[in-house]
PDB file of N, CA and C in Angstrom:
ATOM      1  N   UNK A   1     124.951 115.335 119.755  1.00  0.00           N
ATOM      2  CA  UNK A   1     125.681 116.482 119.257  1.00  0.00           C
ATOM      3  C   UNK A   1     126.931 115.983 118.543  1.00  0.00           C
ATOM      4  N   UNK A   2     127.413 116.781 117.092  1.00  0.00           N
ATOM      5  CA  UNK A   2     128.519 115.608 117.015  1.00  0.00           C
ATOM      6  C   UNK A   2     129.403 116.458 117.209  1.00  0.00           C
ATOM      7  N   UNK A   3     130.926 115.699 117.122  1.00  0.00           N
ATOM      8  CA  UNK A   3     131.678 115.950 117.858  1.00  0.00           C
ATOM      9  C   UNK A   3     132.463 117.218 116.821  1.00  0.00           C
ATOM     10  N   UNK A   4     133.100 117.954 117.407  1.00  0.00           N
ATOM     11  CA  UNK A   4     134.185 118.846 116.707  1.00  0.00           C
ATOM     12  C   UNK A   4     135.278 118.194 116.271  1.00  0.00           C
ATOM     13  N   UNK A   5     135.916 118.500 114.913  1.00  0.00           N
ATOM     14  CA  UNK A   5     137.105 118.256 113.828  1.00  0.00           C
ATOM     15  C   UNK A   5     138.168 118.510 115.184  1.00  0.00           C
ATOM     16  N   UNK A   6     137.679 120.070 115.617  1.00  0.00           N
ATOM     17  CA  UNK A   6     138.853 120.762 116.836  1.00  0.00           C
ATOM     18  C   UNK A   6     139.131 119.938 117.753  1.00  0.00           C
ATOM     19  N   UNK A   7     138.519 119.143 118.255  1.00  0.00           N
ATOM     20  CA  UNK A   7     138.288 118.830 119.673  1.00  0.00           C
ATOM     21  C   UNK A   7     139.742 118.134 119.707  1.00  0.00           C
ATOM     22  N   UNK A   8     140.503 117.765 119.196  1.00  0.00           N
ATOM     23  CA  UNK A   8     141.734 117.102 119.711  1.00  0.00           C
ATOM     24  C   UNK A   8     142.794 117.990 118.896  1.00  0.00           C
ATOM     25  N   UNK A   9     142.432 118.892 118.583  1.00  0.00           N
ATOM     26  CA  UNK A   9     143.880 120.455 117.815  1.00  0.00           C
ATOM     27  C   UNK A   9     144.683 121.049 118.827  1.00  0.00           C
ATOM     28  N   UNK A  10     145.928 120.914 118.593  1.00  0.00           N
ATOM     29  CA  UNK A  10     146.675 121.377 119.271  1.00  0.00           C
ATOM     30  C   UNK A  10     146.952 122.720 119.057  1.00  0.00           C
ATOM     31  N   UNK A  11     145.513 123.058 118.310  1.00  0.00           N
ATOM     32  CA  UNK A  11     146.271 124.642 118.083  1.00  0.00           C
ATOM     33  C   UNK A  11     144.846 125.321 118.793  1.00  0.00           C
ATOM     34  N   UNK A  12     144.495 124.685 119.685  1.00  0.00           N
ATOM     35  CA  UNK A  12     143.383 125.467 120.669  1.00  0.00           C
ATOM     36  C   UNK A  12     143.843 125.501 121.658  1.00  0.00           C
ATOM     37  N   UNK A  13     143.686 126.525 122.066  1.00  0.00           N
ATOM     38  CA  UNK A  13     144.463 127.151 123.891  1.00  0.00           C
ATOM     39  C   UNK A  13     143.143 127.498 124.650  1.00  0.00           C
ATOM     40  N   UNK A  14     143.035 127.175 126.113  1.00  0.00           N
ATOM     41  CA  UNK A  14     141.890 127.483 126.547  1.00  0.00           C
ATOM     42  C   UNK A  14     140.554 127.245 125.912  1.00  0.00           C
ATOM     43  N   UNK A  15     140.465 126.180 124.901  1.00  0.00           N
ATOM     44  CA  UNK A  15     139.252 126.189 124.399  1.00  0.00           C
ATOM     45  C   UNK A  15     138.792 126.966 123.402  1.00  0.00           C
ATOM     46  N   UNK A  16     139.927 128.070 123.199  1.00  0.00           N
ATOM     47  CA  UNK A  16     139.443 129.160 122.047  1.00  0.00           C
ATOM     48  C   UNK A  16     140.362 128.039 120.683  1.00  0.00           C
ATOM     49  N   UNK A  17     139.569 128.408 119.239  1.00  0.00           N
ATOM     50  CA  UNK A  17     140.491 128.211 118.178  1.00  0.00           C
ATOM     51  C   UNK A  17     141.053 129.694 118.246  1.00  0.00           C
ATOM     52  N   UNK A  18     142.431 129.724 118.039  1.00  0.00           N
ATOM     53  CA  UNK A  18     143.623 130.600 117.435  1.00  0.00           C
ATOM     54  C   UNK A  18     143.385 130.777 116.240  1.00  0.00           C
ATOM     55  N   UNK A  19     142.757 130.623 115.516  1.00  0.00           N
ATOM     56  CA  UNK A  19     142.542 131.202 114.157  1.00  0.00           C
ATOM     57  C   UNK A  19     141.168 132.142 113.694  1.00  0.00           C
ATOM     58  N   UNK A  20     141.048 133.265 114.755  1.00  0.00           N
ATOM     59  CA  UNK A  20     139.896 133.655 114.552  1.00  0.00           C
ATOM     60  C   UNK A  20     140.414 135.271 113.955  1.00  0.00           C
ATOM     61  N   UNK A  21     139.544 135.968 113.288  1.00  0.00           N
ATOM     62  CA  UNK A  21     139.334 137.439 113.363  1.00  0.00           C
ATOM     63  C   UNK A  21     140.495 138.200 113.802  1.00  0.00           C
ATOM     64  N   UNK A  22     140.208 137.932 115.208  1.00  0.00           N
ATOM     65  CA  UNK A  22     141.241 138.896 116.431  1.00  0.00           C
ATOM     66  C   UNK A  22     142.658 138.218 116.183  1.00  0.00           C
ATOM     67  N   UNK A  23     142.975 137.364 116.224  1.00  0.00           N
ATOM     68  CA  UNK A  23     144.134 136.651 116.160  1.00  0.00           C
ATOM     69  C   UNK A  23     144.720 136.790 114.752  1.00  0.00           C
ATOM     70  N   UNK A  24     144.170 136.901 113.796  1.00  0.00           N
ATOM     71  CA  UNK A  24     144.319 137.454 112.281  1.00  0.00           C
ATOM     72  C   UNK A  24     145.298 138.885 112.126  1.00  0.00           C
ATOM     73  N   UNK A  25     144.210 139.592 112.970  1.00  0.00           N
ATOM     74  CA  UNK A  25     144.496 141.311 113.380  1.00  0.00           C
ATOM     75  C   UNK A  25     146.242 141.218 114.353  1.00  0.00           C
ATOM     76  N   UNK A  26     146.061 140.603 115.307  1.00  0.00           N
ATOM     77  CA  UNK A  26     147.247 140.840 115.857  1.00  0.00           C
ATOM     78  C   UNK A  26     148.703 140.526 115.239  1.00  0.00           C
ATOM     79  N   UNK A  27     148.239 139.058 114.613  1.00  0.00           N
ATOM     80  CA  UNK A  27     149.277 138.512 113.543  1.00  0.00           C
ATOM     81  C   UNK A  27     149.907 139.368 112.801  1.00  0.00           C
ATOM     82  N   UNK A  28     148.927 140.235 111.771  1.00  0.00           N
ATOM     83  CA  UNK A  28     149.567 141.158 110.795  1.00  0.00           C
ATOM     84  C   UNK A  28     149.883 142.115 111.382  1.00  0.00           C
ATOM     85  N   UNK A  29     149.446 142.917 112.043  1.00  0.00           N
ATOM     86  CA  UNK A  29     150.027 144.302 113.299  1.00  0.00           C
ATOM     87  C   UNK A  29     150.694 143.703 113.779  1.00  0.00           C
ATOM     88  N   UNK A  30     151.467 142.493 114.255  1.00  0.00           N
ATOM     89  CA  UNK A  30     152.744 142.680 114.827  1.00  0.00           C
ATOM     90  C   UNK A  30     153.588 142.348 113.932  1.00  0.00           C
ATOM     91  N   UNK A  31     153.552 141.456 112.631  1.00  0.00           N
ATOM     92  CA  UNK A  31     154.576 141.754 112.002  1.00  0.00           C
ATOM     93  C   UNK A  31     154.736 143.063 110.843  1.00  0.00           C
ATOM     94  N   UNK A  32     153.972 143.905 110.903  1.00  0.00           N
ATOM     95  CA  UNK A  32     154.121 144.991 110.192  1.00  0.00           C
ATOM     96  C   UNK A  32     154.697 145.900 111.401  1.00  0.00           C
ATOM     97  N   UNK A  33     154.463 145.680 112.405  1.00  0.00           N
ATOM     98  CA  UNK A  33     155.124 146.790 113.310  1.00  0.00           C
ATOM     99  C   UNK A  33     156.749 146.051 113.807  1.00  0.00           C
ATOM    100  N   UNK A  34     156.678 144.957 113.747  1.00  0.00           N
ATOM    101  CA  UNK A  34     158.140 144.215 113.757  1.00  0.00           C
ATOM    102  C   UNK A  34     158.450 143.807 114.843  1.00  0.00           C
ATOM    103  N   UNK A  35     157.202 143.523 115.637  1.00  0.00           N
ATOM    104  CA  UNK A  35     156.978 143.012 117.550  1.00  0.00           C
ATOM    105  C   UNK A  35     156.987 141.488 117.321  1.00  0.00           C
ATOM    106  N   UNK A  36     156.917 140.677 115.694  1.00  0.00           N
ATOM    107  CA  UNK A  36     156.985 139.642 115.423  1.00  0.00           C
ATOM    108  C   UNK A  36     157.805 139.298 114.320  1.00  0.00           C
ATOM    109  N   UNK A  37     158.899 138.369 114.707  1.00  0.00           N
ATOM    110  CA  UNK A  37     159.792 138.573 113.552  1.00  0.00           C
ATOM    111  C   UNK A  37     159.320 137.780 112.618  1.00  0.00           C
ATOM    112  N   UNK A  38     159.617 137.930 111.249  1.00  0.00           N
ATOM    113  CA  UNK A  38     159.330 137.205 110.119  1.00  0.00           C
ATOM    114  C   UNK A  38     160.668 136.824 109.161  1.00  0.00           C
ATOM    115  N   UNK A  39     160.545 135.929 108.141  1.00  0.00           N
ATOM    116  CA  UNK A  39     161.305 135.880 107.240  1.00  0.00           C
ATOM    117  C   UNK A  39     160.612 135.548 105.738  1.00  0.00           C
ATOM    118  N   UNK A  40     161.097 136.523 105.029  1.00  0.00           N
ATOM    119  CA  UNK A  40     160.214 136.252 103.427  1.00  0.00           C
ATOM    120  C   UNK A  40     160.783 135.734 102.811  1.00  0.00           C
ATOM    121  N   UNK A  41     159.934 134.820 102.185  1.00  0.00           N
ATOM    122  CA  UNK A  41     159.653 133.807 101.037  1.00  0.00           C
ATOM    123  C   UNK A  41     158.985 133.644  99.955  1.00  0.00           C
ATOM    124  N   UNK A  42     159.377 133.376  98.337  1.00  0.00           N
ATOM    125  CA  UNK A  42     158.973 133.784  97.303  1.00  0.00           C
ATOM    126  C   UNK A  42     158.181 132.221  96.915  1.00  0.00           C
ATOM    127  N   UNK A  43     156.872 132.302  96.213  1.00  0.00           N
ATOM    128  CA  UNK A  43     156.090 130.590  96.210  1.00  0.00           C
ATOM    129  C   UNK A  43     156.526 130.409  94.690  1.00  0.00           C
ATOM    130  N   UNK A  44     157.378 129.457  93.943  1.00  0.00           N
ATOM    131  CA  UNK A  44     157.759 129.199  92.952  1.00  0.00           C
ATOM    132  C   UNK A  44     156.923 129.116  92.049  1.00  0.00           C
ATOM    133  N   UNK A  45     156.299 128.604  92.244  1.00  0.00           N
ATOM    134  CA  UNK A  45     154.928 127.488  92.061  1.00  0.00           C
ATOM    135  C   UNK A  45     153.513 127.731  92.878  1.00  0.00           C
ATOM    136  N   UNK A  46     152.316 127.146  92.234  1.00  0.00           N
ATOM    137  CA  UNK A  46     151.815 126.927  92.998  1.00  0.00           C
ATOM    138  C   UNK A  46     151.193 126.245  94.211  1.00  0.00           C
ATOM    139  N   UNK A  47     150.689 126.583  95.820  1.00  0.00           N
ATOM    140  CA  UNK A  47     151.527 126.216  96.974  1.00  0.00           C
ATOM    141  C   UNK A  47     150.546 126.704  97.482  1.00  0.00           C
ATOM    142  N   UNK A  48     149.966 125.403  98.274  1.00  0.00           N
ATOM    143  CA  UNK A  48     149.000 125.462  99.176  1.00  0.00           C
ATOM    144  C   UNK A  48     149.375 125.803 100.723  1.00  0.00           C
ATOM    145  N   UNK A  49     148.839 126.769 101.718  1.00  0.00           N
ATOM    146  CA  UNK A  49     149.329 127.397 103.141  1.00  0.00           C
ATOM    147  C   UNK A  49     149.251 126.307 103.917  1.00  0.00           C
ATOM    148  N   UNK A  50     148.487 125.346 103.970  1.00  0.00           N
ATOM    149  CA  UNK A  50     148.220 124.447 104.878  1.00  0.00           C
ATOM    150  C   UNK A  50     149.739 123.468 104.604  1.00  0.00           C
ATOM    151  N   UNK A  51     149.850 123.345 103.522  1.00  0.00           N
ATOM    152  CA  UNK A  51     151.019 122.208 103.759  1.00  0.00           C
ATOM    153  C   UNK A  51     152.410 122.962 103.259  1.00  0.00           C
ATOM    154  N   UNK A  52     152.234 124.253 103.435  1.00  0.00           N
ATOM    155  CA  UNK A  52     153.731 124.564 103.523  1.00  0.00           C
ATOM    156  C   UNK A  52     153.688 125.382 105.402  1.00  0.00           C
ATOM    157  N   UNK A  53     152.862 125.671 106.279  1.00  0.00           N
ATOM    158  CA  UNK A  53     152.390 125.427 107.126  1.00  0.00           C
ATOM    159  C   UNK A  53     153.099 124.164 108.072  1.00  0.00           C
ATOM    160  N   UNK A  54     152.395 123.351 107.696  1.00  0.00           N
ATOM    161  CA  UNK A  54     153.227 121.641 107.796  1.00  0.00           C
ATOM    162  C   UNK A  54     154.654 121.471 107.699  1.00  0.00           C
ATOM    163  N   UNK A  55     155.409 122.043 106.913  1.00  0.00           N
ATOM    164  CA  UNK A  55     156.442 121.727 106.207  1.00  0.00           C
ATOM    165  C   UNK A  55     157.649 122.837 107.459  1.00  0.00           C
ATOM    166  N   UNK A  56     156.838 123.923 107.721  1.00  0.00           N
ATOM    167  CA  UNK A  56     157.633 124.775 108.521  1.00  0.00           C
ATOM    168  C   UNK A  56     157.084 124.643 110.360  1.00  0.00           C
ATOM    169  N   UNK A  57     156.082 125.010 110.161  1.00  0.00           N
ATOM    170  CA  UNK A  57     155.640 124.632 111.234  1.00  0.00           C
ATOM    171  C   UNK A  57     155.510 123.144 112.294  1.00  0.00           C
ATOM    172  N   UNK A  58     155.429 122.309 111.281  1.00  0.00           N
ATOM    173  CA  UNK A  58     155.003 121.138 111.614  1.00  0.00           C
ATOM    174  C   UNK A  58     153.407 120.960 112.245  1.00  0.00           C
ATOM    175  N   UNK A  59     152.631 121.703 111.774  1.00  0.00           N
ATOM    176  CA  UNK A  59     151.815 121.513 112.232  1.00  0.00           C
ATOM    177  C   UNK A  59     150.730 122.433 110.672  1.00  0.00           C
ATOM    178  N   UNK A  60     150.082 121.969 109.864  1.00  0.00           N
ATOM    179  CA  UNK A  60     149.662 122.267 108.864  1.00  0.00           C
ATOM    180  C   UNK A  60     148.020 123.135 109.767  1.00  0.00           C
ATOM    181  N   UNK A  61     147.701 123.315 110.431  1.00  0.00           N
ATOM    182  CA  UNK A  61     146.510 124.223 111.018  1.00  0.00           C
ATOM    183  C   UNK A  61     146.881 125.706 110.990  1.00  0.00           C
ATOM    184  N   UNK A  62     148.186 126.170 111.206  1.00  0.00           N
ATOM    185  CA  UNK A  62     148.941 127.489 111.480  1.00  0.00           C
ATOM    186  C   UNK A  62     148.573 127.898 109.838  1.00  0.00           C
ATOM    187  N   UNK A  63     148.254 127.368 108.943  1.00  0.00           N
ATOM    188  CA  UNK A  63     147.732 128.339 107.549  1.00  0.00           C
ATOM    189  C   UNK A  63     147.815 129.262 107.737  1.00  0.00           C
ATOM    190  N   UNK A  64     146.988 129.802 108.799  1.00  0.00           N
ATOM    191  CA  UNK A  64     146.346 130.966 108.958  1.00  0.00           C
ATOM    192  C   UNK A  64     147.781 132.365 109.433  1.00  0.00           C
ATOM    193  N   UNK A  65     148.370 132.143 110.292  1.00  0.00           N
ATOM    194  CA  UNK A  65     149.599 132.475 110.455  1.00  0.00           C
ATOM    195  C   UNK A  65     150.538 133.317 109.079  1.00  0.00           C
ATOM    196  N   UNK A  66     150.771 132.169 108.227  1.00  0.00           N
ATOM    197  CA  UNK A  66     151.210 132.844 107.433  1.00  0.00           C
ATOM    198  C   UNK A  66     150.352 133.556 106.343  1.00  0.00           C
ATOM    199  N   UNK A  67     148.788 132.757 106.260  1.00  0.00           N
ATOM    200  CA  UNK A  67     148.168 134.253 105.599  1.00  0.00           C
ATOM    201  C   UNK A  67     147.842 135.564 106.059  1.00  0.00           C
ATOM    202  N   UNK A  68     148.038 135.764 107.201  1.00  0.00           N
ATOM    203  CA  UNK A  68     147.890 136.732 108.335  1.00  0.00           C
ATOM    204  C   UNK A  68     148.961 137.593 108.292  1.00  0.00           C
ATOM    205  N   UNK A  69     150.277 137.205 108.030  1.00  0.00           N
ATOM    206  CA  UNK A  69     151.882 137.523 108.439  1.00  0.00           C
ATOM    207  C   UNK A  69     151.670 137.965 106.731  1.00  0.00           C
ATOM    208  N   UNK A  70     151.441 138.056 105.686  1.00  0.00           N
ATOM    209  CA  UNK A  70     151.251 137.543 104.482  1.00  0.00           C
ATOM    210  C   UNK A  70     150.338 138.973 103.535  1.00  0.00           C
ATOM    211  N   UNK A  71     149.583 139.017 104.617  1.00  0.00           N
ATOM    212  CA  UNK A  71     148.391 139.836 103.947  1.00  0.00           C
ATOM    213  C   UNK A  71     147.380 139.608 102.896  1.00  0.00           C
ATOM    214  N   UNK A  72     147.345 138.431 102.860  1.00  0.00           N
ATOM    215  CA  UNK A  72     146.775 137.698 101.785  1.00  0.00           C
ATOM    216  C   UNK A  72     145.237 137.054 101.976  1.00  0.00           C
ATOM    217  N   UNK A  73     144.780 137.492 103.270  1.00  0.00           N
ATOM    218  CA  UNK A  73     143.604 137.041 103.386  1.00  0.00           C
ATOM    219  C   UNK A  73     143.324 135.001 104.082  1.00  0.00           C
ATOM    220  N   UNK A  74     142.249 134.874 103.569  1.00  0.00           N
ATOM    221  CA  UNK A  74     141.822 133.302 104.206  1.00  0.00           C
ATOM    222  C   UNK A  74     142.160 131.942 103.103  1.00  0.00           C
ATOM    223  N   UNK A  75     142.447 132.431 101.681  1.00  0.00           N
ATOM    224  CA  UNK A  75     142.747 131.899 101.157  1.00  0.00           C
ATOM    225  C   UNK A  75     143.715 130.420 101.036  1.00  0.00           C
ATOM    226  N   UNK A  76     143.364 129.354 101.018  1.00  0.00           N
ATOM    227  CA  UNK A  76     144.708 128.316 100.872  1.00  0.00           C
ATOM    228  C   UNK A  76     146.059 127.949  99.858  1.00  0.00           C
ATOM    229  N   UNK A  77     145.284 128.474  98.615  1.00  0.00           N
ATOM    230  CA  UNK A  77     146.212 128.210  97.347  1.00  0.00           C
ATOM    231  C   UNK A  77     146.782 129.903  97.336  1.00  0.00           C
ATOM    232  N   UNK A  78     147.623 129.518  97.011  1.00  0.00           N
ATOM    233  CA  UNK A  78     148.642 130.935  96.541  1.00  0.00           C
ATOM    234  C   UNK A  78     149.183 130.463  94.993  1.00  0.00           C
ATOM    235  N   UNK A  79     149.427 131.530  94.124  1.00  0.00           N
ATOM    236  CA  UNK A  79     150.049 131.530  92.773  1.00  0.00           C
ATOM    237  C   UNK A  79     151.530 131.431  93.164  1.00  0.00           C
ATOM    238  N   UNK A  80     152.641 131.131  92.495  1.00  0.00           N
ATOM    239  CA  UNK A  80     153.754 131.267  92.454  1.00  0.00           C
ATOM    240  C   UNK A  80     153.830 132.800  91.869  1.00  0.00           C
ATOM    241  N   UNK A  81     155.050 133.031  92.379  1.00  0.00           N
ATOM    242  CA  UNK A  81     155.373 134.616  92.429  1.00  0.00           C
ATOM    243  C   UNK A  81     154.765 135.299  94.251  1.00  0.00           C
ATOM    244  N   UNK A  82     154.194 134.663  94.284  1.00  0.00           N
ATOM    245  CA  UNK A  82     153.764 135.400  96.192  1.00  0.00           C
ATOM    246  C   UNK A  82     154.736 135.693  96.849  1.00  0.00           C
ATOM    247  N   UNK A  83     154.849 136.412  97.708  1.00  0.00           N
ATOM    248  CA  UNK A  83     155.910 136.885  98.577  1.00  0.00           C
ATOM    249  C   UNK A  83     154.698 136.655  99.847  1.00  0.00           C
ATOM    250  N   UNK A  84     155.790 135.902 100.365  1.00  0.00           N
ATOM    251  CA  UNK A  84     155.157 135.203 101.744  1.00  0.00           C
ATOM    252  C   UNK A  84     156.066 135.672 102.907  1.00  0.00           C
ATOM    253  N   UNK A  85     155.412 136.497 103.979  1.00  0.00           N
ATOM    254  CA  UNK A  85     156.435 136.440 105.229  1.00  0.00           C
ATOM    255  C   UNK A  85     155.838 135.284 106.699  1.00  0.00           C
ATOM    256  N   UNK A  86     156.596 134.629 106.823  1.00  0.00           N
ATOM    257  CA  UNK A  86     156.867 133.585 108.011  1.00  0.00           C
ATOM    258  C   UNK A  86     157.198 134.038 108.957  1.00  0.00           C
ATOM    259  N   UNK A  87     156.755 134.240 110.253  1.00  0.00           N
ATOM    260  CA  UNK A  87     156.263 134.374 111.164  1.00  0.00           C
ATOM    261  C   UNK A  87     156.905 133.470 111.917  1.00  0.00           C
ATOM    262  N   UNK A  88     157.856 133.950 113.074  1.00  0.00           N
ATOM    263  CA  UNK A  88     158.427 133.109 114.138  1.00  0.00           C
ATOM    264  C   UNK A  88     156.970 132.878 114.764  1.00  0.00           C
ATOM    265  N   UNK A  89     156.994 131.449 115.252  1.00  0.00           N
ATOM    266  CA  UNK A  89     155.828 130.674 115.731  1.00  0.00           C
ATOM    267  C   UNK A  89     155.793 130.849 117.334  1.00  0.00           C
ATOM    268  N   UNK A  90     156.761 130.535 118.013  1.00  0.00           N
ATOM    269  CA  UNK A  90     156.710 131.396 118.987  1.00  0.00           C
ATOM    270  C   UNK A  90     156.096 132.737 119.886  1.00  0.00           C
ATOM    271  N   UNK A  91     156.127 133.843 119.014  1.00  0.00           N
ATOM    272  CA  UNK A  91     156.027 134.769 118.970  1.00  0.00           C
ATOM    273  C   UNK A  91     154.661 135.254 119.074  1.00  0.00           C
ATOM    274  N   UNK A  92     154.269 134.354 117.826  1.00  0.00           N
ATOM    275  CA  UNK A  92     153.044 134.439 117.501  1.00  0.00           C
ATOM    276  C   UNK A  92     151.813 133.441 118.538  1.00  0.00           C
ATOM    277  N   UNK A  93     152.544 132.783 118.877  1.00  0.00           N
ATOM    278  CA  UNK A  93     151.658 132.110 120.043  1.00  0.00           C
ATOM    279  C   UNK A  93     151.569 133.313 121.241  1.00  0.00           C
ATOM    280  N   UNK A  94     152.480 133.797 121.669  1.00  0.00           N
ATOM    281  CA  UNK A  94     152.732 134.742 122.319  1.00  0.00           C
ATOM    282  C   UNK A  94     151.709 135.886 122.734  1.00  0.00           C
ATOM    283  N   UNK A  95     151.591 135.986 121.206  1.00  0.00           N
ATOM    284  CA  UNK A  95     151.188 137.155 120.702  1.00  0.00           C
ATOM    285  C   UNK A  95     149.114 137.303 120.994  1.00  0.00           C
ATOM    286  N   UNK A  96     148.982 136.204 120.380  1.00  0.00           N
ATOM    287  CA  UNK A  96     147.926 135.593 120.498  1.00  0.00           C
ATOM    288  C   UNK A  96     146.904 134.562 121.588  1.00  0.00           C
ATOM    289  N   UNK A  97     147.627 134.222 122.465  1.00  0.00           N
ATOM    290  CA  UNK A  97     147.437 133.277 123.447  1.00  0.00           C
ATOM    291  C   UNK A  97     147.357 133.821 124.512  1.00  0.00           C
TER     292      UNK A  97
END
């Protein structure tokens, strides 16, 4: 059997990946309801989620996070001009976990 990419991600809790469906859903319902704080950000340029992800997070897997917080779907590349909201990480573990 081969092995999973996941199997050593620190962004699996209990064995579940955090980046599913449900975890998508809660992401954006709590920062549209404001149970998760965010801060927005405009993409100059164009700007891939995974490594601005990285850059805030420190951990480039959370993509999903800010496309979630974002409304933007599964997508990785974003156009410049995006309005991006960031997602206290915390929170969102919280939220989700």
């Amino acid at each position: 059997m081969p092995r999973s990419r996941y199997a050593n991600d620190t962004a699996i809790i209990r064995r579940t990946r955090l980046a599913t469906a449900r975890s998508f859903r809660v992401v954006r319902a709590g920062v549209k309801s404001g149970r998760i704080k965010s801060s927005p950000m405009t993409i100059k340029g164009l700007a891939r989620l995974d490594q601005l992800a990285g850059q805030i997070y420190g951990n480039g897997s959370y993509w999903w996070v800010i496309a979630a917080a974002s409304d933007i779907g599964w997508g990785l590349q974003v156009p410049g001009g995006t309005r991006l909201l960031i997602p206290d990480i915390e929170q969102v573990m919280n939220a989700v976990g």
